[in-house]
N, C-alpha and C. Protein backbone atom coordinates (compact mmCIF):
# COMPACT_ATOMS: atom_id res chain seq x y z
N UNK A 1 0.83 -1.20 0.00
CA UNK A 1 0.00 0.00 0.00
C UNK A 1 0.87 1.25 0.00
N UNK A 2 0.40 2.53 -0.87
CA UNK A 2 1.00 3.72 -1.10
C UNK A 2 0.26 4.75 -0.53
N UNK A 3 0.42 5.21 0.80
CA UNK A 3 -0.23 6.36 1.52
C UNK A 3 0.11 7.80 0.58
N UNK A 4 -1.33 7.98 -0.36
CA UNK A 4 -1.05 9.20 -1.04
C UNK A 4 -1.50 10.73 -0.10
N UNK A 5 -2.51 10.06 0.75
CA UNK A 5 -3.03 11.30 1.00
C UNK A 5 -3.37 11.09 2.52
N UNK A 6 -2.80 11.82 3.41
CA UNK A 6 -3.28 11.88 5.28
C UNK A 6 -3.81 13.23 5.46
N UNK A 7 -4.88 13.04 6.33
CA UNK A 7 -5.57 14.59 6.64
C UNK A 7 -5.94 14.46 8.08
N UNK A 8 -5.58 15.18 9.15
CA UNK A 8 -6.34 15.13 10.47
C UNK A 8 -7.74 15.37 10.08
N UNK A 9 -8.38 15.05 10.86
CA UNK A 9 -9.34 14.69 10.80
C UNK A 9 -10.36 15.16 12.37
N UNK A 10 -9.96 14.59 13.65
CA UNK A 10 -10.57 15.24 14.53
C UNK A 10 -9.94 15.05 15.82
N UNK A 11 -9.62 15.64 16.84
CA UNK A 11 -9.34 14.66 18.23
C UNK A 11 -10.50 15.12 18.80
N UNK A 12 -10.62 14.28 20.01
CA UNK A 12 -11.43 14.50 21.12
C UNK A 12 -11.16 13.11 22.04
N UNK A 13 -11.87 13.48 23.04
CA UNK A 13 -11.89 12.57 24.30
C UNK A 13 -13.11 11.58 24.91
N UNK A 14 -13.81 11.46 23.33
CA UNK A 14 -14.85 10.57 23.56
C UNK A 14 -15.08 9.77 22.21
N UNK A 15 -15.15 8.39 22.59
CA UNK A 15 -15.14 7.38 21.56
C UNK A 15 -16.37 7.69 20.65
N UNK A 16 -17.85 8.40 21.32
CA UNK A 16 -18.41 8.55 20.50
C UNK A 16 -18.74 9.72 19.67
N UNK A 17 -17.69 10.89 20.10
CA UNK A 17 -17.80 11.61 18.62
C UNK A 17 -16.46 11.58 17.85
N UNK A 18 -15.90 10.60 18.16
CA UNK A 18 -15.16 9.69 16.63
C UNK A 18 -16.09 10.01 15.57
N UNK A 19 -15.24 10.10 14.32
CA UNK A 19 -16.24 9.74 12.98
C UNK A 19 -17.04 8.26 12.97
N UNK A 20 -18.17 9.22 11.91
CA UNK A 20 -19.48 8.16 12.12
C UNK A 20 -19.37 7.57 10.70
N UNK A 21 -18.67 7.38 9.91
CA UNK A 21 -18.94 7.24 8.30
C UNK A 21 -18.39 5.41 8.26
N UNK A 22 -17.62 4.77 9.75
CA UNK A 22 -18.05 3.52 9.56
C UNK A 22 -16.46 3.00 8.89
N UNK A 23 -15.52 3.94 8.45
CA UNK A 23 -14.35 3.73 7.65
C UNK A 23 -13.93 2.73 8.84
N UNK A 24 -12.58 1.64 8.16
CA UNK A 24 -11.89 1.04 9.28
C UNK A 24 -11.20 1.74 10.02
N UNK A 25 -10.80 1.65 10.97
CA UNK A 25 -9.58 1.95 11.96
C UNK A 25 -8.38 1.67 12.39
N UNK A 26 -7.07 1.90 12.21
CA UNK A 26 -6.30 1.52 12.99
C UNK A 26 -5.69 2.45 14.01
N UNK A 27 -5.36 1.30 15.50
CA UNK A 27 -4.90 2.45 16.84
C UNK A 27 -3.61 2.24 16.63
N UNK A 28 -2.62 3.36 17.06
CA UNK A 28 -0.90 2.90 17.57
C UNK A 28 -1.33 3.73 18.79
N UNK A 29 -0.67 2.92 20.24
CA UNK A 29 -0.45 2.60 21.63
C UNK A 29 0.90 2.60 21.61
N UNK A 30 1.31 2.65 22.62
CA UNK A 30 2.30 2.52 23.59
C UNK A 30 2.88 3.16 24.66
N UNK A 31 4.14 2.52 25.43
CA UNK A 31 4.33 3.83 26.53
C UNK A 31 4.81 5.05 26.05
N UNK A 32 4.91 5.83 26.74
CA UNK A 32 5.07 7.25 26.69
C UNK A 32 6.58 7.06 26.00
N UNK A 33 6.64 7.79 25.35
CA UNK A 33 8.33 8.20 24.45
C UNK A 33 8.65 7.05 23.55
N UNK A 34 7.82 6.29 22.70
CA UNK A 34 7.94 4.98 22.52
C UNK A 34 8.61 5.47 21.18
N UNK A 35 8.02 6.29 20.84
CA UNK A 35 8.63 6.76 19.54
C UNK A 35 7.19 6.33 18.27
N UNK A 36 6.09 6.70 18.95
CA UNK A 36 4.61 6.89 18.54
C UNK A 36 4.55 7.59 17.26
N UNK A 37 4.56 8.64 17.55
CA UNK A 37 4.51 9.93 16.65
C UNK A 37 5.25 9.76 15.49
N UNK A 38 6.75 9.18 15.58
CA UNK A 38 7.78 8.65 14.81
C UNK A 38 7.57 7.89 13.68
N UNK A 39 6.74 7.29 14.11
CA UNK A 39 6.45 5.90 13.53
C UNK A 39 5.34 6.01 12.42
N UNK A 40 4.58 7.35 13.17
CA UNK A 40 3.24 7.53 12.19
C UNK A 40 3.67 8.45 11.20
N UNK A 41 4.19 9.44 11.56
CA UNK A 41 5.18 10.06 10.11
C UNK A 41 5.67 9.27 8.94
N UNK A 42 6.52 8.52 9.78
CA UNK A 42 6.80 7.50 8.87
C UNK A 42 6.41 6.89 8.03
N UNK A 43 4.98 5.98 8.96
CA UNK A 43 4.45 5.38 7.93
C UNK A 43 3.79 6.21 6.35
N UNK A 44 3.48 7.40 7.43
CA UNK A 44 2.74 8.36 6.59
C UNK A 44 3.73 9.26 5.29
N UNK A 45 4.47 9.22 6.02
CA UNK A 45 5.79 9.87 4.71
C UNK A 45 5.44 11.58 5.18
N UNK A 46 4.73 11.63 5.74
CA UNK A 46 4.77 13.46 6.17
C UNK A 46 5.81 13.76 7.97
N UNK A 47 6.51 14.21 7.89
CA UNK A 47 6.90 14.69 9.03
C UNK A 47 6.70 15.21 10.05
N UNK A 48 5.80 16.55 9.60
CA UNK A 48 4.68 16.78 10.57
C UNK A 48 3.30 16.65 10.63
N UNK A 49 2.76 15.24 10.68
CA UNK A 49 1.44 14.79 10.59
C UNK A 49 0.69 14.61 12.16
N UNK A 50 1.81 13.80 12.98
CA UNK A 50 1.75 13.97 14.30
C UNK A 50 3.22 14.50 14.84
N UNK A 51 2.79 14.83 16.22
CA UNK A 51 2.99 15.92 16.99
C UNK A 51 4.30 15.12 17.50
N UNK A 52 6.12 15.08 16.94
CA UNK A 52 6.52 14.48 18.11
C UNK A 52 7.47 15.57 18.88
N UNK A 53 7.50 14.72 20.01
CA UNK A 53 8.30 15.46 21.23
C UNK A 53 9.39 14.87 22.26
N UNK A 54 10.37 15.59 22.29
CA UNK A 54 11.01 14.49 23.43
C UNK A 54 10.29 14.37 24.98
N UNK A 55 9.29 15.61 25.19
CA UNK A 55 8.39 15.08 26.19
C UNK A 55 7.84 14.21 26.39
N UNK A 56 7.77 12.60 27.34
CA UNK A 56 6.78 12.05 27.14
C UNK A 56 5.45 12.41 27.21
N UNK A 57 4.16 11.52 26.67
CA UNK A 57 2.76 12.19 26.77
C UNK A 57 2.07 13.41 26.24
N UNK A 58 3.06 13.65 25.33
CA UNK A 58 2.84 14.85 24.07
C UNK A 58 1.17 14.67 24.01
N UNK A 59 0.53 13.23 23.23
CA UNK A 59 -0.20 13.18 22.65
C UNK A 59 -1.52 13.04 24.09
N UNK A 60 -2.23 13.42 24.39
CA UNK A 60 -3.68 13.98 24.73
C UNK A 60 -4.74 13.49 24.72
N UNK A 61 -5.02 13.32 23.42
CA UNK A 61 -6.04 12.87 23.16
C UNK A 61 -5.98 12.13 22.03
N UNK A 62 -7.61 11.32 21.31
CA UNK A 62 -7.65 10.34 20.38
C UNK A 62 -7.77 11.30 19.36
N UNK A 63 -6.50 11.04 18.50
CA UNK A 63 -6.65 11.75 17.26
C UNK A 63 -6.86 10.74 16.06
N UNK A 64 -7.57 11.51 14.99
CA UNK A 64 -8.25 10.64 13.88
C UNK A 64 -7.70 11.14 12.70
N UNK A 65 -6.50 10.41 11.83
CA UNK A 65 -6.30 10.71 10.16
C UNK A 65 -6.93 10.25 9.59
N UNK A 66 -7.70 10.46 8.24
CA UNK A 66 -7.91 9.94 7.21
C UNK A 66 -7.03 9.54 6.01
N UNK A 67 -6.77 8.51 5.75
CA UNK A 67 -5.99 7.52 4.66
C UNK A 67 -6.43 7.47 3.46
N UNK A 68 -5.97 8.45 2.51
CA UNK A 68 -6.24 7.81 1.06
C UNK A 68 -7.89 8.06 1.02
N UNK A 69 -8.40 8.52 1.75
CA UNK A 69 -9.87 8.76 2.00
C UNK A 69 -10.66 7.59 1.93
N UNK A 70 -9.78 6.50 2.83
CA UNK A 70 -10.41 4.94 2.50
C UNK A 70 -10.31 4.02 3.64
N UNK A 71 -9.52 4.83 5.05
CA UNK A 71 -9.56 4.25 6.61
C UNK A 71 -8.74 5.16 7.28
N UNK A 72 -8.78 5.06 9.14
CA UNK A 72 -8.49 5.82 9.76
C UNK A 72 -7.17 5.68 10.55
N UNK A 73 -6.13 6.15 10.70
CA UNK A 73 -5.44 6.14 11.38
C UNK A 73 -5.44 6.63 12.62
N UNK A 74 -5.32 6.10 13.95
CA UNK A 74 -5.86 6.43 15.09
C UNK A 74 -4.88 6.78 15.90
N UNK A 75 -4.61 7.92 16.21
CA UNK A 75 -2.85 8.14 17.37
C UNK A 75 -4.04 8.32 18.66
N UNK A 76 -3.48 7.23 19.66
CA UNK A 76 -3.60 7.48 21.43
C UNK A 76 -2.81 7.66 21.88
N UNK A 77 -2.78 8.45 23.08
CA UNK A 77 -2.20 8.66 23.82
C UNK A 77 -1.46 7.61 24.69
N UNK A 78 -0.29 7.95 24.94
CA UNK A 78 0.38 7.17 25.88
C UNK A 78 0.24 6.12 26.95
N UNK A 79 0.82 5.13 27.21
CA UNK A 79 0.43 4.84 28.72
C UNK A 79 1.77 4.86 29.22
N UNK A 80 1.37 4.64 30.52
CA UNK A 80 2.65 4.64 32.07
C UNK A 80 3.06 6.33 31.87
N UNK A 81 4.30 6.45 32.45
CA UNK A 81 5.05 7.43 32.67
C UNK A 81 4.26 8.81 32.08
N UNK A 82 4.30 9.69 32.35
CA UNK A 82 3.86 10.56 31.30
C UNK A 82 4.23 12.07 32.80
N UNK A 83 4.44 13.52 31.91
CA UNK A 83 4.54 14.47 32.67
C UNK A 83 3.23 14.78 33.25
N UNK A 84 2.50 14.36 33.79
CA UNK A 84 1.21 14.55 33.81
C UNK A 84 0.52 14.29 35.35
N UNK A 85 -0.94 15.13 36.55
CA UNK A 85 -1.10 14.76 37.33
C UNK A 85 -1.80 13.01 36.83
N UNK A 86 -1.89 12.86 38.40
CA UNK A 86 -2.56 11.59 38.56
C UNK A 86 -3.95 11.54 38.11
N UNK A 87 -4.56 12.66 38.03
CA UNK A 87 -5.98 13.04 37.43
C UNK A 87 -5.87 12.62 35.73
N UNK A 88 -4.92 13.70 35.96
CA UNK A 88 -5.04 13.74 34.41
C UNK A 88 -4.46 12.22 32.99
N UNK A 89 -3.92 11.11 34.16
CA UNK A 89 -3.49 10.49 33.66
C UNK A 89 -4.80 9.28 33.94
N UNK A 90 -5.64 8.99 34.51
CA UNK A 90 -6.61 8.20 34.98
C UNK A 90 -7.86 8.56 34.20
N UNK A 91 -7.95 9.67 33.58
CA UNK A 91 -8.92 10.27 32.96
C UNK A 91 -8.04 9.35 31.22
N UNK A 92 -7.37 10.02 30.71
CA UNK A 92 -6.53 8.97 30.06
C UNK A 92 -6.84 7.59 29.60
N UNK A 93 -6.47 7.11 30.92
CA UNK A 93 -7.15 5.18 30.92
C UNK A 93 -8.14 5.08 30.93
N UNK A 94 -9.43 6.36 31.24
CA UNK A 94 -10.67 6.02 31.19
C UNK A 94 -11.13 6.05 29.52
N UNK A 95 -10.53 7.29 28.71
CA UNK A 95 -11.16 7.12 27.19
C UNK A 95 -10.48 6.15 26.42
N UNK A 96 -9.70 6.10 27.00
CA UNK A 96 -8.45 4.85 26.03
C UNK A 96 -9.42 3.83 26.07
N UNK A 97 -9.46 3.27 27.55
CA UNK A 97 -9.89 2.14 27.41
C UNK A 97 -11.31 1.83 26.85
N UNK A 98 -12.55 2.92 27.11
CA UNK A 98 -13.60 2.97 25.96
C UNK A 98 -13.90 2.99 24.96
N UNK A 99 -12.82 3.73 24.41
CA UNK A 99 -12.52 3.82 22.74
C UNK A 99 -12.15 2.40 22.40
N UNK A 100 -10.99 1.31 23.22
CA UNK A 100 -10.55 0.57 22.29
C UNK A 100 -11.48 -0.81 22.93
N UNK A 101 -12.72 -0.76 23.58
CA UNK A 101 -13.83 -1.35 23.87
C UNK A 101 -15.29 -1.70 23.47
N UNK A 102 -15.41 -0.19 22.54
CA UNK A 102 -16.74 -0.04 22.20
C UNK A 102 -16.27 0.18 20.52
N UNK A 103 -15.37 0.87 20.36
CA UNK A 103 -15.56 1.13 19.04
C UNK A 103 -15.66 0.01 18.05
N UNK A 104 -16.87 0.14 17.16
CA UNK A 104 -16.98 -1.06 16.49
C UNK A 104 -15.93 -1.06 14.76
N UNK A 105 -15.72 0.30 14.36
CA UNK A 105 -14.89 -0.07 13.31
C UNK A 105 -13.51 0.00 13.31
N UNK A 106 -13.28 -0.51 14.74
CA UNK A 106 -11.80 -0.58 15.38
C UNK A 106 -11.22 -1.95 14.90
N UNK A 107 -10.70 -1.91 14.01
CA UNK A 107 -9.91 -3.20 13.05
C UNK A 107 -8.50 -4.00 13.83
N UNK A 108 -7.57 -3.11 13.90
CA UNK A 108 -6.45 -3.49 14.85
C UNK A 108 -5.54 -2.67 15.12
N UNK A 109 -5.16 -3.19 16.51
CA UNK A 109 -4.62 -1.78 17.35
C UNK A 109 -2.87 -2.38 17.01
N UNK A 110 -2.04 -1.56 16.80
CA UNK A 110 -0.53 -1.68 16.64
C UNK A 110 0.09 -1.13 17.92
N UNK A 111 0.62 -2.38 18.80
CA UNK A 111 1.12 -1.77 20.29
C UNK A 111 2.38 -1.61 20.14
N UNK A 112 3.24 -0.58 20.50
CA UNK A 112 4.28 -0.07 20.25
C UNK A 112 5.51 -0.33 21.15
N UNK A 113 6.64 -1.21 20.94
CA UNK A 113 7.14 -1.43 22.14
C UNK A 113 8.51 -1.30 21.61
N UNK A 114 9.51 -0.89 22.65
CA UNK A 114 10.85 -0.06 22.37
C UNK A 114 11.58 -1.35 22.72
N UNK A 115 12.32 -1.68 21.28
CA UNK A 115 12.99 -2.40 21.43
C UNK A 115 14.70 -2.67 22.02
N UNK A 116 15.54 -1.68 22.62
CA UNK A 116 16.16 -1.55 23.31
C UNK A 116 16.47 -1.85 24.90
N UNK A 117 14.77 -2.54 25.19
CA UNK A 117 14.16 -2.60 26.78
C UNK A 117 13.94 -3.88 26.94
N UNK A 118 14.18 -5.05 27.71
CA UNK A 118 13.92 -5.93 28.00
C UNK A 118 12.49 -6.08 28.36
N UNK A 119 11.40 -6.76 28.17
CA UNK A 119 10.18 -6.82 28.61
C UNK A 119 9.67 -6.06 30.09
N UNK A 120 9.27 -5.27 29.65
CA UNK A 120 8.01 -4.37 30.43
C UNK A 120 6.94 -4.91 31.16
N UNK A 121 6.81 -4.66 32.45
CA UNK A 121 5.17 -5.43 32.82
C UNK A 121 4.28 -4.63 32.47
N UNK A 122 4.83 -3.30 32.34
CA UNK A 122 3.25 -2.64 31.64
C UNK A 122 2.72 -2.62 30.61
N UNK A 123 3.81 -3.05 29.78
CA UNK A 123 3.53 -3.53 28.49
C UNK A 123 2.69 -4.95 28.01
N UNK A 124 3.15 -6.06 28.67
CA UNK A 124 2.68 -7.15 29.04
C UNK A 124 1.48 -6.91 29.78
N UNK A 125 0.89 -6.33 30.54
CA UNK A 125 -0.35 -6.09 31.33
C UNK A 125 -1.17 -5.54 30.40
N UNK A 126 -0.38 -4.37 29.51
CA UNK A 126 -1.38 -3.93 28.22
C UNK A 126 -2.18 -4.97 27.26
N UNK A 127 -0.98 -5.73 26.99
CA UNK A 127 -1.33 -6.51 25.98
C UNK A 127 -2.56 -7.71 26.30
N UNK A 128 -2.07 -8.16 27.74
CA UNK A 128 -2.83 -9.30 28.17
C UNK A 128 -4.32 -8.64 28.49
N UNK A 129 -4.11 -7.69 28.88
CA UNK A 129 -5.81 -6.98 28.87
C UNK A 129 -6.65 -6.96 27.43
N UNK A 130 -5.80 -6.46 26.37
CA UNK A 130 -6.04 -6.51 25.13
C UNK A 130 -6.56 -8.13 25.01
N UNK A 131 -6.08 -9.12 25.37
CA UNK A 131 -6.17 -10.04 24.95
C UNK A 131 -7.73 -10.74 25.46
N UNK A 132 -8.01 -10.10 26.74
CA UNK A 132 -8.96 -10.68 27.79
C UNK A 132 -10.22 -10.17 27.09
N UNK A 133 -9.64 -8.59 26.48
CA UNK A 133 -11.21 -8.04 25.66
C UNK A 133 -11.47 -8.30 24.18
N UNK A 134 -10.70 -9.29 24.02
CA UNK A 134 -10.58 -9.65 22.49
C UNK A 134 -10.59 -8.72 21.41
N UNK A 135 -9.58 -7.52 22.05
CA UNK A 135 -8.89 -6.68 21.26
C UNK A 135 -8.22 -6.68 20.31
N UNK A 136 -8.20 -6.93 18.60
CA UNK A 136 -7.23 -7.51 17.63
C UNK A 136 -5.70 -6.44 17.92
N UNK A 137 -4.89 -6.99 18.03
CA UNK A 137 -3.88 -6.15 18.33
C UNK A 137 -2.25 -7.01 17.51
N UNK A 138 -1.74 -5.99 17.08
CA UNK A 138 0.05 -6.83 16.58
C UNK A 138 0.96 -5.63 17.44
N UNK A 139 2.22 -6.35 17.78
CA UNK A 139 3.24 -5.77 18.14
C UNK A 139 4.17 -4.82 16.98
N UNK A 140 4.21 -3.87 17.56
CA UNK A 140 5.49 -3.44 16.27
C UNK A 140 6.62 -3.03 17.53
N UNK A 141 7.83 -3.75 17.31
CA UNK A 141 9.26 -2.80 17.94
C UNK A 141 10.07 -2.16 16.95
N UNK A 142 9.87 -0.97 18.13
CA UNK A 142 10.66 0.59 17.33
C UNK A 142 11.73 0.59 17.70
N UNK A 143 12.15 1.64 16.98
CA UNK A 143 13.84 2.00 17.46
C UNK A 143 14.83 0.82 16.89
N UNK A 144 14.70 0.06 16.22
CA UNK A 144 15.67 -1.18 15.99
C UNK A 144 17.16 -0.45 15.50
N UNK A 145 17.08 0.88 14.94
CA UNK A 145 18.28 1.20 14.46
C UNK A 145 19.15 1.59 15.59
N UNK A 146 19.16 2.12 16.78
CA UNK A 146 19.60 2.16 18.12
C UNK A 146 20.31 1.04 18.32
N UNK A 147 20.21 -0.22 18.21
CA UNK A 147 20.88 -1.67 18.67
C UNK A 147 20.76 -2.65 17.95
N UNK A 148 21.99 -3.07 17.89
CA UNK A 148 22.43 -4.51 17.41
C UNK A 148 21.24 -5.61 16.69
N UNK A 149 21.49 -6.61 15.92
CA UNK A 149 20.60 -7.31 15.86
C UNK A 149 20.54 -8.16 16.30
N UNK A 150 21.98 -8.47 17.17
CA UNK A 150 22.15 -9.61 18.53
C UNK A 150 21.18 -9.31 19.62
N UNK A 151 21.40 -7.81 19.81
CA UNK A 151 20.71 -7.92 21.16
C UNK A 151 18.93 -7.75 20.82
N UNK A 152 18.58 -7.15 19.72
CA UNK A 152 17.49 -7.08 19.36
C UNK A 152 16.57 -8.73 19.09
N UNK A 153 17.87 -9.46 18.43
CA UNK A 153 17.57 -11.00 19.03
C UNK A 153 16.84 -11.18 20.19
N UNK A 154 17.57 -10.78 21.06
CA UNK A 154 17.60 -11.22 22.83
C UNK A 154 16.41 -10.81 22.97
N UNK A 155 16.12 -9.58 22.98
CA UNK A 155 15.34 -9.13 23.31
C UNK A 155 13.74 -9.28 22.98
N UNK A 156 13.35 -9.80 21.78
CA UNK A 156 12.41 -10.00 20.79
C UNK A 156 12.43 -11.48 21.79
N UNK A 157 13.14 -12.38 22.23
CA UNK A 157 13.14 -13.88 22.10
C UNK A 157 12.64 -13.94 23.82
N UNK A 158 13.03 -12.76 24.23
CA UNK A 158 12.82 -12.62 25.86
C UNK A 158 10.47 -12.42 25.94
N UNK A 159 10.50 -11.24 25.04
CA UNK A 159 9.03 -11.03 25.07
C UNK A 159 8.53 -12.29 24.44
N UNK A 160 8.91 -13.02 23.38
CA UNK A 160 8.26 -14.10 23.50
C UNK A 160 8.21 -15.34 24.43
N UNK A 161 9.28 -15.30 24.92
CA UNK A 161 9.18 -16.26 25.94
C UNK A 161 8.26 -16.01 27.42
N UNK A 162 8.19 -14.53 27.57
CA UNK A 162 7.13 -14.03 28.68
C UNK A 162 5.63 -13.92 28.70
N UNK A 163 5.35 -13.61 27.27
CA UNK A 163 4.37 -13.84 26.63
C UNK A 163 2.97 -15.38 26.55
N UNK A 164 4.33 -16.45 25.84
CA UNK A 164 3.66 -17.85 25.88
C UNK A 164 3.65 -18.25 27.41
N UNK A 165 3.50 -16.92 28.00
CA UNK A 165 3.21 -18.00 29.62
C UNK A 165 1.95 -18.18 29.52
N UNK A 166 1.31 -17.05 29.32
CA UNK A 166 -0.17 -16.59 28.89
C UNK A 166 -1.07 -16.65 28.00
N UNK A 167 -0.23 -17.13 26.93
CA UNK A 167 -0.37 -17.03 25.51
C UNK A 167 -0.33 -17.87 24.63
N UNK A 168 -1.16 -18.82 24.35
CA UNK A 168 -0.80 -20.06 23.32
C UNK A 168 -0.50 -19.40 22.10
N UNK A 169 -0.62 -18.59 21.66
CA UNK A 169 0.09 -17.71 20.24
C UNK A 169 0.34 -16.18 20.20
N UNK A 170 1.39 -15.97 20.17
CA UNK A 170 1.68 -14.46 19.72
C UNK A 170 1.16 -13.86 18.52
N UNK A 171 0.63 -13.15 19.03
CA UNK A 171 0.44 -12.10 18.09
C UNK A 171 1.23 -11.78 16.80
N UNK A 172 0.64 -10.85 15.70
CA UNK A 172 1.66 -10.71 14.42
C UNK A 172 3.23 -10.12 15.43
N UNK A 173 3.79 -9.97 14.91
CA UNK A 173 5.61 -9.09 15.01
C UNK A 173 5.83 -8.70 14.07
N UNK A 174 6.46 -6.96 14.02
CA UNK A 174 7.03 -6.24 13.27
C UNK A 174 7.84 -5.78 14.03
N UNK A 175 9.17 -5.58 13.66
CA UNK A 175 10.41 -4.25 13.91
C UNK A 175 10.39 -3.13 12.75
N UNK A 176 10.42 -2.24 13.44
CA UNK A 176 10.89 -0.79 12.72
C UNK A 176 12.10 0.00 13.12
N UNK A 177 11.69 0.92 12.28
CA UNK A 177 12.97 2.48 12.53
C UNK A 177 12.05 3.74 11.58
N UNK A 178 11.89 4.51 12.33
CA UNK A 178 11.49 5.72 11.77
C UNK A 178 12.76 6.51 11.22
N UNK A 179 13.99 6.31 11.21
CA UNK A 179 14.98 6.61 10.78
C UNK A 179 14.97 5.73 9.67
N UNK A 180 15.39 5.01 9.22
CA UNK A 180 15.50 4.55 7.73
C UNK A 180 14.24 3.82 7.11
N UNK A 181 13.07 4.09 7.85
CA UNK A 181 11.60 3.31 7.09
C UNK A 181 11.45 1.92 6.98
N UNK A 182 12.79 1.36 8.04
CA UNK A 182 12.17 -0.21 7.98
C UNK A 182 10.96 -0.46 8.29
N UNK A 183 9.97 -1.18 8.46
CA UNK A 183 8.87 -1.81 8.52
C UNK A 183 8.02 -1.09 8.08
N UNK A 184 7.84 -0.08 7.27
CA UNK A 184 6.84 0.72 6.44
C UNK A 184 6.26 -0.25 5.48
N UNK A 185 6.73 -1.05 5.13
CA UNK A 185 5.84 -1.66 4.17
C UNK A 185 5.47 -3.14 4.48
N UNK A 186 5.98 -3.65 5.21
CA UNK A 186 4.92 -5.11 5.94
C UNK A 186 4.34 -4.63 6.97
N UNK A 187 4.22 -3.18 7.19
CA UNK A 187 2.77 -2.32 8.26
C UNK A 187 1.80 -2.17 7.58
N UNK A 188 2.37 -1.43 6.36
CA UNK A 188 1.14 -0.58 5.72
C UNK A 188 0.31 -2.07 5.23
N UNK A 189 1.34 -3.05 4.78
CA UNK A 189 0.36 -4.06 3.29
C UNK A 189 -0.21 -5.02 4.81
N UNK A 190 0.08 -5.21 5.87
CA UNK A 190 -0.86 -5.90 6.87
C UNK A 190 -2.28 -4.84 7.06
N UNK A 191 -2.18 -3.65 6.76
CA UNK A 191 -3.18 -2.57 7.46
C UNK A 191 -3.72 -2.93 5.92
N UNK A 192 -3.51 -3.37 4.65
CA UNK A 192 -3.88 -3.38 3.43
C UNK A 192 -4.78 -4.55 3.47
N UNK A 193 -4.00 -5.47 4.02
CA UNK A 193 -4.59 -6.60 3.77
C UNK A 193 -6.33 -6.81 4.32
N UNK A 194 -6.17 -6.72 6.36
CA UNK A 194 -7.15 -6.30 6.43
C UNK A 194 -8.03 -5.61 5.90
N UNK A 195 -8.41 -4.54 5.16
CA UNK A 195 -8.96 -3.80 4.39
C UNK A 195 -9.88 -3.84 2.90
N UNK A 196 -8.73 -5.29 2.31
CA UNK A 196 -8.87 -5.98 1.28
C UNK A 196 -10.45 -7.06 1.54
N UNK A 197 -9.76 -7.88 2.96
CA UNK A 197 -10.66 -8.86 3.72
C UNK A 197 -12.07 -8.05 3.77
N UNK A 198 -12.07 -6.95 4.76
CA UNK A 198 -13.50 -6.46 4.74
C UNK A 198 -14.28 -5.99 3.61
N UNK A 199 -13.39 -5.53 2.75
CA UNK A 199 -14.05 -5.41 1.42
C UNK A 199 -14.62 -6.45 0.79
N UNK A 200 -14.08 -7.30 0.90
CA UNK A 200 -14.63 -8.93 0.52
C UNK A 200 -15.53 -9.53 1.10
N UNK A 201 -15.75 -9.28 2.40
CA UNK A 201 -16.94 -9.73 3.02
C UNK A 201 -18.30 -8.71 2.86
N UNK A 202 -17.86 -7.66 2.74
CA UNK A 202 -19.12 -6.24 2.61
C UNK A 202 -19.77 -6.59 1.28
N UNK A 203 -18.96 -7.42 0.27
CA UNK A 203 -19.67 -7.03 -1.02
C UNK A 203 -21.02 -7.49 -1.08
């Protein structure tokens, strides 16, 4: 897939004045500084499409792109860490978690995990919740250009092994780099594929 055209579209803090026109969806998640924003440029080929920052928790609220004028790209906000009160971060987990609960043309969420870090429990707690609400969700790890592909080995082989405790199957896997555009294109043609599928069943 060739992202010709991204347009914001809307934020807000309630799943239901999301757009109503029914397009698919995809979410990118992760913790705070994951390199979110990074990633969606990327995919997107515009630089400043989303907002990045070396602040963690830049992002706020649920923001909505439109794709090619043919599905949605969905930036959430952060979890864990963030510069933020305790209010303001609980309010947070309250739309997150409604949005990625109720929304029905929510296709699959891309959880974002920094591959430089040995497995996370908050990450793992994310996911396994995802899993409990039968949330469609794939992993993508960022940052791969930062480290080795030994240790990126290790590290990839560590989350799977923490994972199948819980997990009779992992989820899809992707690595990226918003620095040289690795995984731009087995993201986009998985976000294609789906897309293809529902078209096929709608006819």
């Amino acid at each position: 897939m060739i992202i010709k055209e991204a347009t914001f579209v809307v934020s807000n803090s309630d799943y239901r004045l999301c757009p109503t026109d029914g397009k698919p969806e995809f979410a990118f998640i992760g913790r705070s500084n994951v390199g979110k924003s990074s990633l969606i440029n990327m995919l997107t080929g515009n630089k400043k499409l989303a907002k990045t920052s070396g602040t963690p928790g830049k992002t706020q609220l649920i923001n909505h792109f439109e794709i090619n004028k043919d599905w949605y790209l969905v930036d959430l906000p952060g979890y864990g860490f963030a510069k933020a009160s305790k209010q303001a971060r609980v309010k947070w987990e309250i739309f997150i978690s409604e949005y990625l609960v109720n929304r029905e043309s929510l296709m699959n969420v891309f959880v974002l995990i920094d591959s430089r870090l040995e497995p996370q429990q908050i990450d793992l707690e994310f996911m396994n919740w995802c899993g409990q609400k039968q949330i469609p969700f794939c992993i993508v790890f960022t940052k791969i250009d930062k480290i080795s592909s030994s240790v990126l080995g290790k590290n990839l082989a560590k989350y799977k092994k923490e994972m199948l405790k819980s997990w009779d199957e992992i989820p899809p896997v992707y690595t990226s780099s918003s620095e040289s555009a690795f995984g731009k294109e087995k993201i986009l043609n998985y976000i294609d594929l789906i897309n293809t599928s529902l078209k096929e069943v709608n006819k």
